[in-house]
C-alpha atoms as a PDB file:
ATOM      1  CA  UNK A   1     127.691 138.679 181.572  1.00  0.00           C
ATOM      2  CA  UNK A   2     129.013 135.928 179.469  1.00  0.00           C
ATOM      3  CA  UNK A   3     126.295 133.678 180.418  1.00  0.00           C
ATOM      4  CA  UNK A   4     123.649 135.175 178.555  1.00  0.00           C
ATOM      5  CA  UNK A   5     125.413 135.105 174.973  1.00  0.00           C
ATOM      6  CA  UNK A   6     126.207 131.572 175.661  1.00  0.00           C
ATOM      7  CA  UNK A   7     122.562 130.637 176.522  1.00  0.00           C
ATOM      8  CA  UNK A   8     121.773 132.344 173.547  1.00  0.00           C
ATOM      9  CA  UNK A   9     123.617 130.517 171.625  1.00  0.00           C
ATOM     10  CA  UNK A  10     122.487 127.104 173.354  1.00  0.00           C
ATOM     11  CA  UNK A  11     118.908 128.005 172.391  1.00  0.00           C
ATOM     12  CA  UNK A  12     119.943 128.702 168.914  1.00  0.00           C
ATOM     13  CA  UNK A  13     121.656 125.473 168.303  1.00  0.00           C
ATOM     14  CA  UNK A  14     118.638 123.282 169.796  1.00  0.00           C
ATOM     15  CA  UNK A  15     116.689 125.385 167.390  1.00  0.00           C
ATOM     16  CA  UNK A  16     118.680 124.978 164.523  1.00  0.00           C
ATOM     17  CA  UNK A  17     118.724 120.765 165.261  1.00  0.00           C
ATOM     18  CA  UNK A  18     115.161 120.557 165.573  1.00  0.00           C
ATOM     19  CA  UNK A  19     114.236 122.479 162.199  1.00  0.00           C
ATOM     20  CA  UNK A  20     117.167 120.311 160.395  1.00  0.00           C
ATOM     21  CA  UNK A  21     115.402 116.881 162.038  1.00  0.00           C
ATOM     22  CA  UNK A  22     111.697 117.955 160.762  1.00  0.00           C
ATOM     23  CA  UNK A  23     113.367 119.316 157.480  1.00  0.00           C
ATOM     24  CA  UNK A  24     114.612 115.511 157.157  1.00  0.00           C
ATOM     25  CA  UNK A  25     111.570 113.805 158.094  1.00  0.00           C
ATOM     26  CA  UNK A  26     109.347 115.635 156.129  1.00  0.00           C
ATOM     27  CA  UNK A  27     111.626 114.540 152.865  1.00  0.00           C
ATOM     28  CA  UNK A  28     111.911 111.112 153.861  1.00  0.00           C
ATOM     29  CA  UNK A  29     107.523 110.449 154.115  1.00  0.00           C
ATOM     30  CA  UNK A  30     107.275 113.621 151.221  1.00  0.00           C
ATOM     31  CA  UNK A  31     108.954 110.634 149.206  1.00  0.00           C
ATOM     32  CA  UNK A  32     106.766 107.834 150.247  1.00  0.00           C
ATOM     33  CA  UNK A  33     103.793 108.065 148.405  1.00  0.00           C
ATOM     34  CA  UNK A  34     101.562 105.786 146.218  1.00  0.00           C
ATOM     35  CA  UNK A  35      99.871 106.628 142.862  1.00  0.00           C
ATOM     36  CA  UNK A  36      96.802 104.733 141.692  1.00  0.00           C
ATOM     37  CA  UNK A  37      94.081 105.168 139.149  1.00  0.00           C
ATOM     38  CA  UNK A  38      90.265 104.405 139.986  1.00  0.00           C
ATOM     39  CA  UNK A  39      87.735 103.832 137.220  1.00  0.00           C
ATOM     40  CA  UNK A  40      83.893 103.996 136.811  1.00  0.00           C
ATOM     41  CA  UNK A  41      82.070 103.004 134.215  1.00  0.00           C
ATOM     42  CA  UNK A  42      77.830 103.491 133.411  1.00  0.00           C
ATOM     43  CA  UNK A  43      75.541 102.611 130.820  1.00  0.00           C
ATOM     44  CA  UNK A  44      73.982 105.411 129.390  1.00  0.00           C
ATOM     45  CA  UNK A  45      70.684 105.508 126.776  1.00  0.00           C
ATOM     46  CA  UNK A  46      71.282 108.261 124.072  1.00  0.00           C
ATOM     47  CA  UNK A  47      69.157 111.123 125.003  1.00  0.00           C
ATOM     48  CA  UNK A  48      68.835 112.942 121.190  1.00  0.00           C
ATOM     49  CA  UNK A  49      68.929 111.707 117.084  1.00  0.00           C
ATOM     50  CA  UNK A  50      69.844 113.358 114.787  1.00  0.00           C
ATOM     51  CA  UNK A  51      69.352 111.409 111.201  1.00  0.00           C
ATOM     52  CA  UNK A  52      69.523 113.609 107.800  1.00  0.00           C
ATOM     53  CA  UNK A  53      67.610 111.962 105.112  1.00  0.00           C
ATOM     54  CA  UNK A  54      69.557 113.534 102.159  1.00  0.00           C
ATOM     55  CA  UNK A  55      67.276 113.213  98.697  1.00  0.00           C
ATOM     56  CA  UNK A  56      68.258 113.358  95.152  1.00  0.00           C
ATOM     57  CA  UNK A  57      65.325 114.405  92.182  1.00  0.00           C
ATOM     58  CA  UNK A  58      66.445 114.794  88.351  1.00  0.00           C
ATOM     59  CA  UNK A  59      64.848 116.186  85.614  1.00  0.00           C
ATOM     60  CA  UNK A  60      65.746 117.257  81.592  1.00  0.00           C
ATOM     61  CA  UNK A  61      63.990 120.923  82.634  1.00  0.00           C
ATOM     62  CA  UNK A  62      64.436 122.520  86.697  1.00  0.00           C
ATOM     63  CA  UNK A  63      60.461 122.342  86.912  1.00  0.00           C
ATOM     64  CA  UNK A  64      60.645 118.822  85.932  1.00  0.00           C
ATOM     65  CA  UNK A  65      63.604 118.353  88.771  1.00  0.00           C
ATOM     66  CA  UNK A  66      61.890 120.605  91.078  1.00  0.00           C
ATOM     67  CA  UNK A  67      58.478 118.126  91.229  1.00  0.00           C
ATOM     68  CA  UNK A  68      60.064 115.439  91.421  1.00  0.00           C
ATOM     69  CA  UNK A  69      61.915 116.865  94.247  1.00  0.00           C
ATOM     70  CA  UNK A  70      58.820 118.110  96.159  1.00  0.00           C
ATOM     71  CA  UNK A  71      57.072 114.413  95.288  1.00  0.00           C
ATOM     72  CA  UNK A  72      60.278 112.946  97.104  1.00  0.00           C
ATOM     73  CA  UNK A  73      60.000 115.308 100.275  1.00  0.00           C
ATOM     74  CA  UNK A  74      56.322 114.978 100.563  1.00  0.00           C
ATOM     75  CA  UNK A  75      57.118 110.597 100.389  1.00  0.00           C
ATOM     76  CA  UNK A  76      59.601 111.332 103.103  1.00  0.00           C
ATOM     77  CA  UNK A  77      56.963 112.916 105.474  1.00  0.00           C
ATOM     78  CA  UNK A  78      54.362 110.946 104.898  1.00  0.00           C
ATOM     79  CA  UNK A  79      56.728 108.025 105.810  1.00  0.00           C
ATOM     80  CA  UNK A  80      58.233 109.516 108.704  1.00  0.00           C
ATOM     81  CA  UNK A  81      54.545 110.079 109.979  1.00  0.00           C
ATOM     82  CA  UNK A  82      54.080 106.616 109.443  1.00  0.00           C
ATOM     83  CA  UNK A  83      56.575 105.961 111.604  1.00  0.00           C
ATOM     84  CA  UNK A  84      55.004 108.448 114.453  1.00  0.00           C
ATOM     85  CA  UNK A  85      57.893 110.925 114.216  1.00  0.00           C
ATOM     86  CA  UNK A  86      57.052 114.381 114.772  1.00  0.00           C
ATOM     87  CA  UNK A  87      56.866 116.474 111.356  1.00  0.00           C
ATOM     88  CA  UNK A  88      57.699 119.591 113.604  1.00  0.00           C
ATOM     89  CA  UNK A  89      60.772 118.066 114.741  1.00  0.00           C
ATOM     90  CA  UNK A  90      62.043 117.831 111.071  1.00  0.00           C
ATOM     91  CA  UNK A  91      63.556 120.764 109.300  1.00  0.00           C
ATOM     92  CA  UNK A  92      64.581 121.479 106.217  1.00  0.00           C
ATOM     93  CA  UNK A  93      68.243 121.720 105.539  1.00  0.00           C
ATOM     94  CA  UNK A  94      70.940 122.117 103.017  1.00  0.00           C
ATOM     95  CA  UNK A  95      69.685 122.618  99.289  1.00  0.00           C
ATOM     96  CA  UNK A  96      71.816 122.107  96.068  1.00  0.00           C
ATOM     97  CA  UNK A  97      70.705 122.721  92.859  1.00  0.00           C
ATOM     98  CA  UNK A  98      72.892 121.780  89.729  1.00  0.00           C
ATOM     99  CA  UNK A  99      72.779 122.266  85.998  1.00  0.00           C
ATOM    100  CA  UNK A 100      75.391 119.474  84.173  1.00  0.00           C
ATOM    101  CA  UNK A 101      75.002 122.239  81.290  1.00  0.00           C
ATOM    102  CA  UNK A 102      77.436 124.472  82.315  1.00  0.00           C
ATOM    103  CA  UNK A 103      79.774 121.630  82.507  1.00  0.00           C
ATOM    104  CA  UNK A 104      80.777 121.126  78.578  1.00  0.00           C
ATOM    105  CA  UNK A 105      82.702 117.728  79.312  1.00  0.00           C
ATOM    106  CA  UNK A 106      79.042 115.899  81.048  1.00  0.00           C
ATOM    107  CA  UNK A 107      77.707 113.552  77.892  1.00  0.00           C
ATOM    108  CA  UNK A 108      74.372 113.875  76.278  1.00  0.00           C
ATOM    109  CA  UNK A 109      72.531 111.474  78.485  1.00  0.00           C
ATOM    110  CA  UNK A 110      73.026 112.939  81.744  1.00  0.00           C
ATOM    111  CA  UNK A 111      69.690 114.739  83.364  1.00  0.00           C
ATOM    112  CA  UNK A 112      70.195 118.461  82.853  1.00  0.00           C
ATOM    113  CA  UNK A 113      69.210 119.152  86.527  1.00  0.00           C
ATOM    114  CA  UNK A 114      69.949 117.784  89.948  1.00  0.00           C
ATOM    115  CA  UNK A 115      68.376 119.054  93.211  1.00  0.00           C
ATOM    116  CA  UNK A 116      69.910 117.575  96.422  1.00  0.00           C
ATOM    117  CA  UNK A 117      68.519 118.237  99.390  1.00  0.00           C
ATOM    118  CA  UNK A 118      68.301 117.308 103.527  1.00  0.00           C
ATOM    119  CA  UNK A 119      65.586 117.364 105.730  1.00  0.00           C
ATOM    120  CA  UNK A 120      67.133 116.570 109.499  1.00  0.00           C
ATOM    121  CA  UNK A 121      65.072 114.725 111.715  1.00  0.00           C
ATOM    122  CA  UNK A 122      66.039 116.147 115.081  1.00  0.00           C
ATOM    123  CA  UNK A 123      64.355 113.958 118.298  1.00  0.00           C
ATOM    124  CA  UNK A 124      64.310 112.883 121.530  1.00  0.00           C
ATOM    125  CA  UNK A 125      62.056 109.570 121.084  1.00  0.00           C
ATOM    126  CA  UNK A 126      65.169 107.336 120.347  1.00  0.00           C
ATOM    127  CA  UNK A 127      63.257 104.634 119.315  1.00  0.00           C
ATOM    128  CA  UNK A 128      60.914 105.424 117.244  1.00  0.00           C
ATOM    129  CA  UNK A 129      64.106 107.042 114.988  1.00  0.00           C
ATOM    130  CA  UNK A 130      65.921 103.841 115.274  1.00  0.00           C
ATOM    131  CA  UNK A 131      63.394 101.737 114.154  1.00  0.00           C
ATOM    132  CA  UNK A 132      62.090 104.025 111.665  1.00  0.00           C
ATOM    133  CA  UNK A 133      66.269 103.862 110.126  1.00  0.00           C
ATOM    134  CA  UNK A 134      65.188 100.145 109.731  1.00  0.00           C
ATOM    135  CA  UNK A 135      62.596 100.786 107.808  1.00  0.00           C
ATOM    136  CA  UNK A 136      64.198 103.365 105.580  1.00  0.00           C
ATOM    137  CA  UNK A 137      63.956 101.225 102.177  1.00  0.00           C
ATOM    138  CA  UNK A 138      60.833 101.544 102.415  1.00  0.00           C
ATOM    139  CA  UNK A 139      61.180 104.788 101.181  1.00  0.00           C
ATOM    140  CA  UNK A 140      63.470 103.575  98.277  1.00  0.00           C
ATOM    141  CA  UNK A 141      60.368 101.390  97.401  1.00  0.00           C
ATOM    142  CA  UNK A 142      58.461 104.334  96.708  1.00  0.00           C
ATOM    143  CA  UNK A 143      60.856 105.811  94.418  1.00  0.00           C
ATOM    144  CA  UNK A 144      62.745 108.424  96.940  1.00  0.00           C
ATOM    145  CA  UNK A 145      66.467 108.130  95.942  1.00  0.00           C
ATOM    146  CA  UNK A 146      68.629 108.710  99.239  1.00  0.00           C
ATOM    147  CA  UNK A 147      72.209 109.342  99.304  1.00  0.00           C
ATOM    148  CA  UNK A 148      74.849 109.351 101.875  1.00  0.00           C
ATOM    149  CA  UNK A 149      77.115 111.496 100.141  1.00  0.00           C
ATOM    150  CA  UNK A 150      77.513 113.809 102.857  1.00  0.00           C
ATOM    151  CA  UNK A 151      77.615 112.887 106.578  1.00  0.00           C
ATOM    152  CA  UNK A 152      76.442 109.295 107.958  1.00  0.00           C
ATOM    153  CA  UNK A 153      74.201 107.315 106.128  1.00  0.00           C
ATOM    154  CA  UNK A 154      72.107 106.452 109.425  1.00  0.00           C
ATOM    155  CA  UNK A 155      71.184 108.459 112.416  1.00  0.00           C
ATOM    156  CA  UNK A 156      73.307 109.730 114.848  1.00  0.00           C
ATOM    157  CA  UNK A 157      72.507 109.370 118.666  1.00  0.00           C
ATOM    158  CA  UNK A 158      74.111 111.536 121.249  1.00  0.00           C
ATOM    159  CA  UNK A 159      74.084 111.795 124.405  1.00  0.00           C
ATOM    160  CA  UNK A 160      73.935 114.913 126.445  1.00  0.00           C
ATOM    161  CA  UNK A 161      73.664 114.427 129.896  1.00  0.00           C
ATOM    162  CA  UNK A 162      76.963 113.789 130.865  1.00  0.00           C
ATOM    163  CA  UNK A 163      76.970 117.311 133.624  1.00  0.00           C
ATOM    164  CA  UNK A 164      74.133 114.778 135.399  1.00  0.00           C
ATOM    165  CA  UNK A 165      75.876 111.774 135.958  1.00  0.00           C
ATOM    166  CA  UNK A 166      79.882 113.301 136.743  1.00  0.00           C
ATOM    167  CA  UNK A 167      79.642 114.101 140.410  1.00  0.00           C
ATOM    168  CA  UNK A 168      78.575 110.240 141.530  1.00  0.00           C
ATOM    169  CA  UNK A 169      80.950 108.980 138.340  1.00  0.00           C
ATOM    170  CA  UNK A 170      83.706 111.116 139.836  1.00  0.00           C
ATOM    171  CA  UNK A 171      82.986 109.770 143.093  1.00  0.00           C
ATOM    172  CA  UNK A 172      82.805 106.299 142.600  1.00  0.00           C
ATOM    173  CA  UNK A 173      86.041 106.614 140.410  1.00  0.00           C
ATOM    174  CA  UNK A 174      87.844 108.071 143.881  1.00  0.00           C
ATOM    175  CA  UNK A 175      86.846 105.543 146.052  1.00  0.00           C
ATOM    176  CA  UNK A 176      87.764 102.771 144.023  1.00  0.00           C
ATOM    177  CA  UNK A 177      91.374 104.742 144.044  1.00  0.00           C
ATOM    178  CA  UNK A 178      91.303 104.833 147.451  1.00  0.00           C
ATOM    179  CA  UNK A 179      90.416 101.058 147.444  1.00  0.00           C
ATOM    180  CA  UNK A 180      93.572 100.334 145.639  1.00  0.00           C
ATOM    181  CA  UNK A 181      95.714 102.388 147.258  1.00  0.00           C
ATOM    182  CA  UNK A 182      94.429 101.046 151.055  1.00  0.00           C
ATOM    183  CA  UNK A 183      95.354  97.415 149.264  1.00  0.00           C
ATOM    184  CA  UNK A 184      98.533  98.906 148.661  1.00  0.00           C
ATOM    185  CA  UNK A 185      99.375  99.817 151.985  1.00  0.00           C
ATOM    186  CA  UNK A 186      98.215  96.764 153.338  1.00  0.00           C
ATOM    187  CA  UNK A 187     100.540  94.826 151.299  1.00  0.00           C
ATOM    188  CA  UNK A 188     103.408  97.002 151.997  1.00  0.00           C
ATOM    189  CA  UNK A 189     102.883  96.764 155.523  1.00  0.00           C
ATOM    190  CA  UNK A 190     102.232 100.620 155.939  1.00  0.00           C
ATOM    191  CA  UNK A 191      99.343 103.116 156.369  1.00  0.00           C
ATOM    192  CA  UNK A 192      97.412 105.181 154.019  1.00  0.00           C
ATOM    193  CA  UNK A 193      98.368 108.749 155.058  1.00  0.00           C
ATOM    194  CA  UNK A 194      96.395 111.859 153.357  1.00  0.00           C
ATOM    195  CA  UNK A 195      96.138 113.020 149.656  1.00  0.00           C
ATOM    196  CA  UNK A 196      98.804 114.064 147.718  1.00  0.00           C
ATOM    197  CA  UNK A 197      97.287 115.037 144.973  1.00  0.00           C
ATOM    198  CA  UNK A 198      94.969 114.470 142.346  1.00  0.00           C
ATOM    199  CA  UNK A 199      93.695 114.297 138.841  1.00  0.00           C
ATOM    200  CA  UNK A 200      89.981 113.676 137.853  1.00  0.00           C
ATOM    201  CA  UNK A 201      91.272 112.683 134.397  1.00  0.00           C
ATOM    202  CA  UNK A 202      88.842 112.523 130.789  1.00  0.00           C
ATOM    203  CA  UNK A 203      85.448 111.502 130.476  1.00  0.00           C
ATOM    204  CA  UNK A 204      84.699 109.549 127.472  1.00  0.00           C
ATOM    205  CA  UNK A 205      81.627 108.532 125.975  1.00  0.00           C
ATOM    206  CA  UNK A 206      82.294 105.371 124.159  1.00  0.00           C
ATOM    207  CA  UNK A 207      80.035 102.971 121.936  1.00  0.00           C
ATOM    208  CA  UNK A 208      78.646 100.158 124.329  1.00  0.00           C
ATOM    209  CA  UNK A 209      79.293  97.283 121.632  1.00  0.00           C
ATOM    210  CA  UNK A 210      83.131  97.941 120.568  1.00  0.00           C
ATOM    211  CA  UNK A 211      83.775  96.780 117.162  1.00  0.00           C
ATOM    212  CA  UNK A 212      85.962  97.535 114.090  1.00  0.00           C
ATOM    213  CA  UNK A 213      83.745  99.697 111.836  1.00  0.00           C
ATOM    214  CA  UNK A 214      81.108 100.968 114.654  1.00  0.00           C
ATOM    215  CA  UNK A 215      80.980 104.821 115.952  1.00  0.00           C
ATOM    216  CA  UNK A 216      80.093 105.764 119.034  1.00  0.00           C
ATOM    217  CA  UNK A 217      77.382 108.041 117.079  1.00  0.00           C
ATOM    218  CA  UNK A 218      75.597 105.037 115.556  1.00  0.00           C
ATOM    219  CA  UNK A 219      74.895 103.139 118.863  1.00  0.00           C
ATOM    220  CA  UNK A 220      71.961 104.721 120.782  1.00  0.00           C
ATOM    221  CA  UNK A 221      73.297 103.014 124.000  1.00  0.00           C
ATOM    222  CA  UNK A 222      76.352 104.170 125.442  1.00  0.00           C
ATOM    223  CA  UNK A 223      79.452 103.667 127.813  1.00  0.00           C
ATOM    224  CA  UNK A 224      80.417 106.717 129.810  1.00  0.00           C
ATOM    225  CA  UNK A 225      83.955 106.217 131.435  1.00  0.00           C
ATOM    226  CA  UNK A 226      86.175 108.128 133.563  1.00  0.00           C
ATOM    227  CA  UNK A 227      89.679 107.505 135.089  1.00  0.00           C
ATOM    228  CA  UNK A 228      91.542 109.482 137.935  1.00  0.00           C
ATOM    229  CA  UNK A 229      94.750 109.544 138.660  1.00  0.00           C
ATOM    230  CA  UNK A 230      94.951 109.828 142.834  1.00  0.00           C
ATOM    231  CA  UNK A 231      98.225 110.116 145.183  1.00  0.00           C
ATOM    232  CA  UNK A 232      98.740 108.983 148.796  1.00  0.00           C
ATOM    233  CA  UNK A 233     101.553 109.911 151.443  1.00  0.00           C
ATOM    234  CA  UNK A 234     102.144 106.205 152.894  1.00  0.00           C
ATOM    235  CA  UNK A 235     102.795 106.754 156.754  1.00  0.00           C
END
Protein backbone atom coordinates (compact mmCIF):
# COMPACT_ATOMS: atom_id res chain seq x y z
CA UNK A 1 0.00 0.00 0.00
CA UNK A 2 2.83 2.35 0.42
CA UNK A 3 4.00 1.82 -3.00
CA UNK A 4 1.46 3.61 -4.75
CA UNK A 5 1.84 7.09 -2.81
CA UNK A 6 5.46 6.79 -3.42
CA UNK A 7 5.06 6.23 -7.21
CA UNK A 8 2.91 9.01 -7.06
CA UNK A 9 5.10 11.05 -5.84
CA UNK A 10 8.00 9.80 -8.28
CA UNK A 11 5.75 10.82 -11.19
CA UNK A 12 5.16 14.14 -9.66
CA UNK A 13 8.72 15.05 -9.18
CA UNK A 14 9.77 13.98 -12.91
CA UNK A 15 6.88 16.21 -13.74
CA UNK A 16 7.72 19.00 -11.79
CA UNK A 17 11.70 18.78 -13.34
CA UNK A 18 10.61 18.67 -16.74
CA UNK A 19 8.17 21.83 -16.60
CA UNK A 20 11.09 23.73 -14.51
CA UNK A 21 13.76 22.60 -17.53
CA UNK A 22 11.28 23.92 -20.47
CA UNK A 23 10.33 26.93 -18.13
CA UNK A 24 14.27 27.65 -18.32
CA UNK A 25 14.81 27.07 -21.85
CA UNK A 26 12.12 28.91 -23.07
CA UNK A 27 13.66 32.17 -21.06
CA UNK A 28 17.03 31.58 -22.12
CA UNK A 29 16.04 31.62 -26.46
CA UNK A 30 12.75 34.12 -25.28
CA UNK A 31 15.94 36.40 -24.62
CA UNK A 32 17.82 35.81 -27.76
CA UNK A 33 16.33 37.76 -30.27
CA UNK A 34 17.41 40.31 -32.97
CA UNK A 35 15.69 43.62 -33.93
CA UNK A 36 16.19 45.16 -37.36
CA UNK A 37 14.54 47.76 -39.49
CA UNK A 38 13.92 47.21 -43.39
CA UNK A 39 13.25 50.15 -45.69
CA UNK A 40 11.64 50.72 -49.16
CA UNK A 41 11.64 53.50 -50.98
CA UNK A 42 9.54 54.45 -54.66
CA UNK A 43 9.26 57.24 -56.87
CA UNK A 44 5.97 58.39 -57.18
CA UNK A 45 4.41 61.13 -59.97
CA UNK A 46 1.83 63.45 -58.17
CA UNK A 47 -1.51 62.29 -59.19
CA UNK A 48 -3.67 65.86 -58.49
CA UNK A 49 -2.88 70.08 -58.48
CA UNK A 50 -4.29 72.11 -56.82
CA UNK A 51 -3.01 75.93 -57.66
CA UNK A 52 -5.30 79.03 -56.40
CA UNK A 53 -4.74 81.98 -58.53
CA UNK A 54 -5.75 84.63 -55.89
CA UNK A 55 -6.62 88.21 -57.81
CA UNK A 56 -6.73 91.66 -56.53
CA UNK A 57 -9.06 94.62 -58.60
CA UNK A 58 -9.37 98.32 -57.08
CA UNK A 59 -11.50 100.94 -57.81
CA UNK A 60 -12.54 104.75 -56.23
CA UNK A 61 -16.48 103.36 -56.62
CA UNK A 62 -17.41 99.12 -56.00
CA UNK A 63 -18.69 99.12 -59.77
CA UNK A 64 -15.46 100.51 -60.78
CA UNK A 65 -13.67 97.61 -58.46
CA UNK A 66 -16.17 95.13 -59.45
CA UNK A 67 -15.12 95.45 -63.52
CA UNK A 68 -12.03 95.51 -63.04
CA UNK A 69 -12.40 92.44 -61.06
CA UNK A 70 -14.52 90.55 -63.66
CA UNK A 71 -11.83 91.94 -66.54
CA UNK A 72 -9.11 90.16 -64.26
CA UNK A 73 -11.10 86.75 -63.95
CA UNK A 74 -12.13 86.68 -67.50
CA UNK A 75 -7.80 87.35 -68.33
CA UNK A 76 -7.31 84.44 -66.01
CA UNK A 77 -9.52 82.03 -68.10
CA UNK A 78 -8.72 82.97 -71.17
CA UNK A 79 -5.06 82.30 -70.12
CA UNK A 80 -5.60 79.18 -68.44
CA UNK A 81 -7.37 78.03 -71.77
CA UNK A 82 -4.39 79.00 -73.41
CA UNK A 83 -2.66 76.81 -71.53
CA UNK A 84 -5.27 73.77 -72.34
CA UNK A 85 -6.51 73.56 -68.74
CA UNK A 86 -9.97 72.63 -68.32
CA UNK A 87 -12.29 75.77 -67.43
CA UNK A 88 -14.65 73.13 -65.73
CA UNK A 89 -12.00 72.03 -63.53
CA UNK A 90 -11.66 75.64 -62.11
CA UNK A 91 -13.98 76.97 -59.48
CA UNK A 92 -14.55 79.89 -58.00
CA UNK A 93 -13.48 80.35 -54.45
CA UNK A 94 -13.09 82.67 -51.58
CA UNK A 95 -14.37 86.37 -52.22
CA UNK A 96 -13.41 89.52 -50.14
CA UNK A 97 -14.69 92.68 -50.66
CA UNK A 98 -13.31 95.79 -48.69
CA UNK A 99 -14.15 99.44 -48.28
CA UNK A 100 -10.78 101.45 -46.71
CA UNK A 101 -13.75 104.00 -45.81
CA UNK A 102 -14.82 102.59 -42.83
CA UNK A 103 -11.31 102.63 -41.71
CA UNK A 104 -10.84 106.54 -40.61
CA UNK A 105 -6.92 106.13 -40.12
CA UNK A 106 -6.42 104.80 -44.33
CA UNK A 107 -5.04 108.28 -46.14
CA UNK A 108 -6.73 110.01 -48.97
CA UNK A 109 -4.98 108.20 -51.74
CA UNK A 110 -5.84 104.77 -51.05
CA UNK A 111 -8.59 103.11 -53.64
CA UNK A 112 -11.89 103.14 -51.78
CA UNK A 113 -12.55 99.46 -52.77
CA UNK A 114 -10.68 96.20 -52.89
CA UNK A 115 -12.13 92.89 -54.18
CA UNK A 116 -9.89 89.81 -53.58
CA UNK A 117 -10.74 86.85 -54.90
CA UNK A 118 -9.57 82.87 -55.81
CA UNK A 119 -10.42 80.82 -58.51
CA UNK A 120 -8.76 77.10 -57.70
CA UNK A 121 -7.61 75.23 -60.48
CA UNK A 122 -8.25 71.67 -59.37
CA UNK A 123 -6.54 68.83 -62.02
CA UNK A 124 -5.26 65.76 -62.74
CA UNK A 125 -3.07 66.71 -65.99
CA UNK A 126 0.07 67.56 -63.84
CA UNK A 127 1.77 69.00 -66.50
CA UNK A 128 -0.02 71.07 -68.20
CA UNK A 129 -0.55 72.96 -64.45
CA UNK A 130 3.10 72.97 -63.95
CA UNK A 131 4.01 74.46 -66.96
CA UNK A 132 1.18 76.72 -67.12
CA UNK A 133 2.73 78.06 -63.16
CA UNK A 134 5.73 78.95 -65.47
CA UNK A 135 3.99 80.91 -67.47
CA UNK A 136 1.99 82.73 -64.85
CA UNK A 137 3.56 86.37 -65.54
CA UNK A 138 2.13 86.25 -68.35
CA UNK A 139 -0.85 87.06 -66.74
CA UNK A 140 0.84 89.98 -64.79
CA UNK A 141 1.63 91.26 -68.38
CA UNK A 142 -1.86 91.69 -69.02
CA UNK A 143 -2.56 93.66 -66.06
CA UNK A 144 -4.04 90.75 -63.59
CA UNK A 145 -2.48 91.59 -60.15
CA UNK A 146 -1.91 88.15 -58.23
CA UNK A 147 -1.16 87.83 -54.69
CA UNK A 148 0.05 85.15 -52.47
CA UNK A 149 -1.26 86.50 -49.43
CA UNK A 150 -3.00 83.51 -48.47
CA UNK A 151 -1.75 79.93 -49.05
CA UNK A 152 1.26 79.05 -51.56
CA UNK A 153 2.09 81.21 -54.19
CA UNK A 154 2.43 78.15 -56.74
CA UNK A 155 0.51 74.99 -57.14
CA UNK A 156 0.35 72.32 -54.93
CA UNK A 157 0.75 68.62 -56.15
CA UNK A 158 -0.42 65.72 -54.11
CA UNK A 159 -0.37 62.56 -54.32
CA UNK A 160 -3.11 60.17 -53.52
CA UNK A 161 -2.44 56.82 -54.25
CA UNK A 162 -0.54 55.77 -51.51
CA UNK A 163 -3.53 52.61 -50.48
CA UNK A 164 -2.07 51.30 -54.19
CA UNK A 165 1.40 51.02 -53.71
CA UNK A 166 1.55 49.86 -49.51
CA UNK A 167 1.07 46.14 -49.77
CA UNK A 168 4.35 45.55 -52.26
CA UNK A 169 6.09 48.75 -50.23
CA UNK A 170 5.27 46.87 -47.03
CA UNK A 171 6.56 43.84 -48.48
CA UNK A 172 9.65 44.75 -49.86
CA UNK A 173 10.35 46.73 -46.54
CA UNK A 174 10.00 43.02 -44.66
CA UNK A 175 12.17 41.23 -46.69
CA UNK A 176 14.88 43.53 -46.66
CA UNK A 177 14.40 43.09 -42.60
CA UNK A 178 14.61 39.71 -42.94
CA UNK A 179 17.77 40.21 -45.13
CA UNK A 180 19.44 41.93 -42.30
CA UNK A 181 18.48 39.98 -39.72
CA UNK A 182 19.61 36.44 -41.74
CA UNK A 183 23.13 38.61 -42.03
CA UNK A 184 22.88 38.87 -38.49
CA UNK A 185 22.66 35.42 -37.68
CA UNK A 186 25.18 34.51 -39.98
CA UNK A 187 27.64 36.65 -38.34
CA UNK A 188 26.75 35.55 -34.95
CA UNK A 189 27.11 32.11 -35.84
CA UNK A 190 23.35 31.26 -35.09
CA UNK A 191 20.01 30.68 -36.91
CA UNK A 192 17.17 32.85 -37.74
CA UNK A 193 14.32 31.34 -35.65
CA UNK A 194 10.56 32.75 -36.21
CA UNK A 195 9.04 36.29 -35.69
CA UNK A 196 8.88 37.96 -32.66
CA UNK A 197 7.16 40.64 -33.47
CA UNK A 198 6.57 43.42 -35.59
CA UNK A 199 5.93 46.98 -36.52
CA UNK A 200 5.04 48.22 -40.10
CA UNK A 201 6.11 51.70 -38.95
CA UNK A 202 5.02 55.42 -40.94
CA UNK A 203 4.68 56.02 -44.43
CA UNK A 204 5.92 59.27 -45.56
CA UNK A 205 5.59 61.03 -48.65
CA UNK A 206 8.58 63.18 -49.01
CA UNK A 207 9.76 65.78 -51.77
CA UNK A 208 12.07 63.82 -54.30
CA UNK A 209 14.71 66.81 -54.49
CA UNK A 210 15.42 67.59 -50.60
CA UNK A 211 16.41 71.08 -50.11
CA UNK A 212 16.23 73.93 -47.53
CA UNK A 213 13.20 76.01 -48.61
CA UNK A 214 11.32 73.19 -50.85
CA UNK A 215 7.83 71.44 -49.69
CA UNK A 216 6.92 68.32 -50.45
CA UNK A 217 3.63 70.11 -51.96
CA UNK A 218 5.60 72.07 -54.57
CA UNK A 219 7.41 69.06 -56.20
CA UNK A 220 5.04 67.11 -58.53
CA UNK A 221 7.42 64.06 -58.19
CA UNK A 222 7.62 62.34 -55.07
CA UNK A 223 9.45 59.90 -52.59
CA UNK A 224 7.18 57.50 -50.77
CA UNK A 225 9.10 55.78 -47.82
CA UNK A 226 8.36 53.33 -45.26
CA UNK A 227 10.37 51.72 -42.37
CA UNK A 228 9.50 48.57 -40.18
CA UNK A 229 10.70 47.68 -37.25
CA UNK A 230 10.90 43.50 -37.33
CA UNK A 231 12.07 40.98 -34.40
CA UNK A 232 13.65 37.51 -34.66
CA UNK A 233 14.08 34.63 -31.95
CA UNK A 234 17.86 33.61 -32.88
CA UNK A 235 17.96 29.69 -32.42
Amino acid sequence: MKLLPTLILAIAAIISASLIADGLTGLRTGDRFVTVKGVAEREVQADLALWPLRFVATGDSLDEAREKANESRESIMAFLKLQAIDTEAVELQRLDVTDTRANPYQGDNIQKFIINQTLMVRSDNIERVRQAAQSVSELVDSGVILSSDYGPGGPTYLFNRLNDIKPEMIAEATAAAREAAAQFARDANTKLGDLRQANQGVFQILPRDQAPGISEGQQPVKTVRVVTTVEYYLN
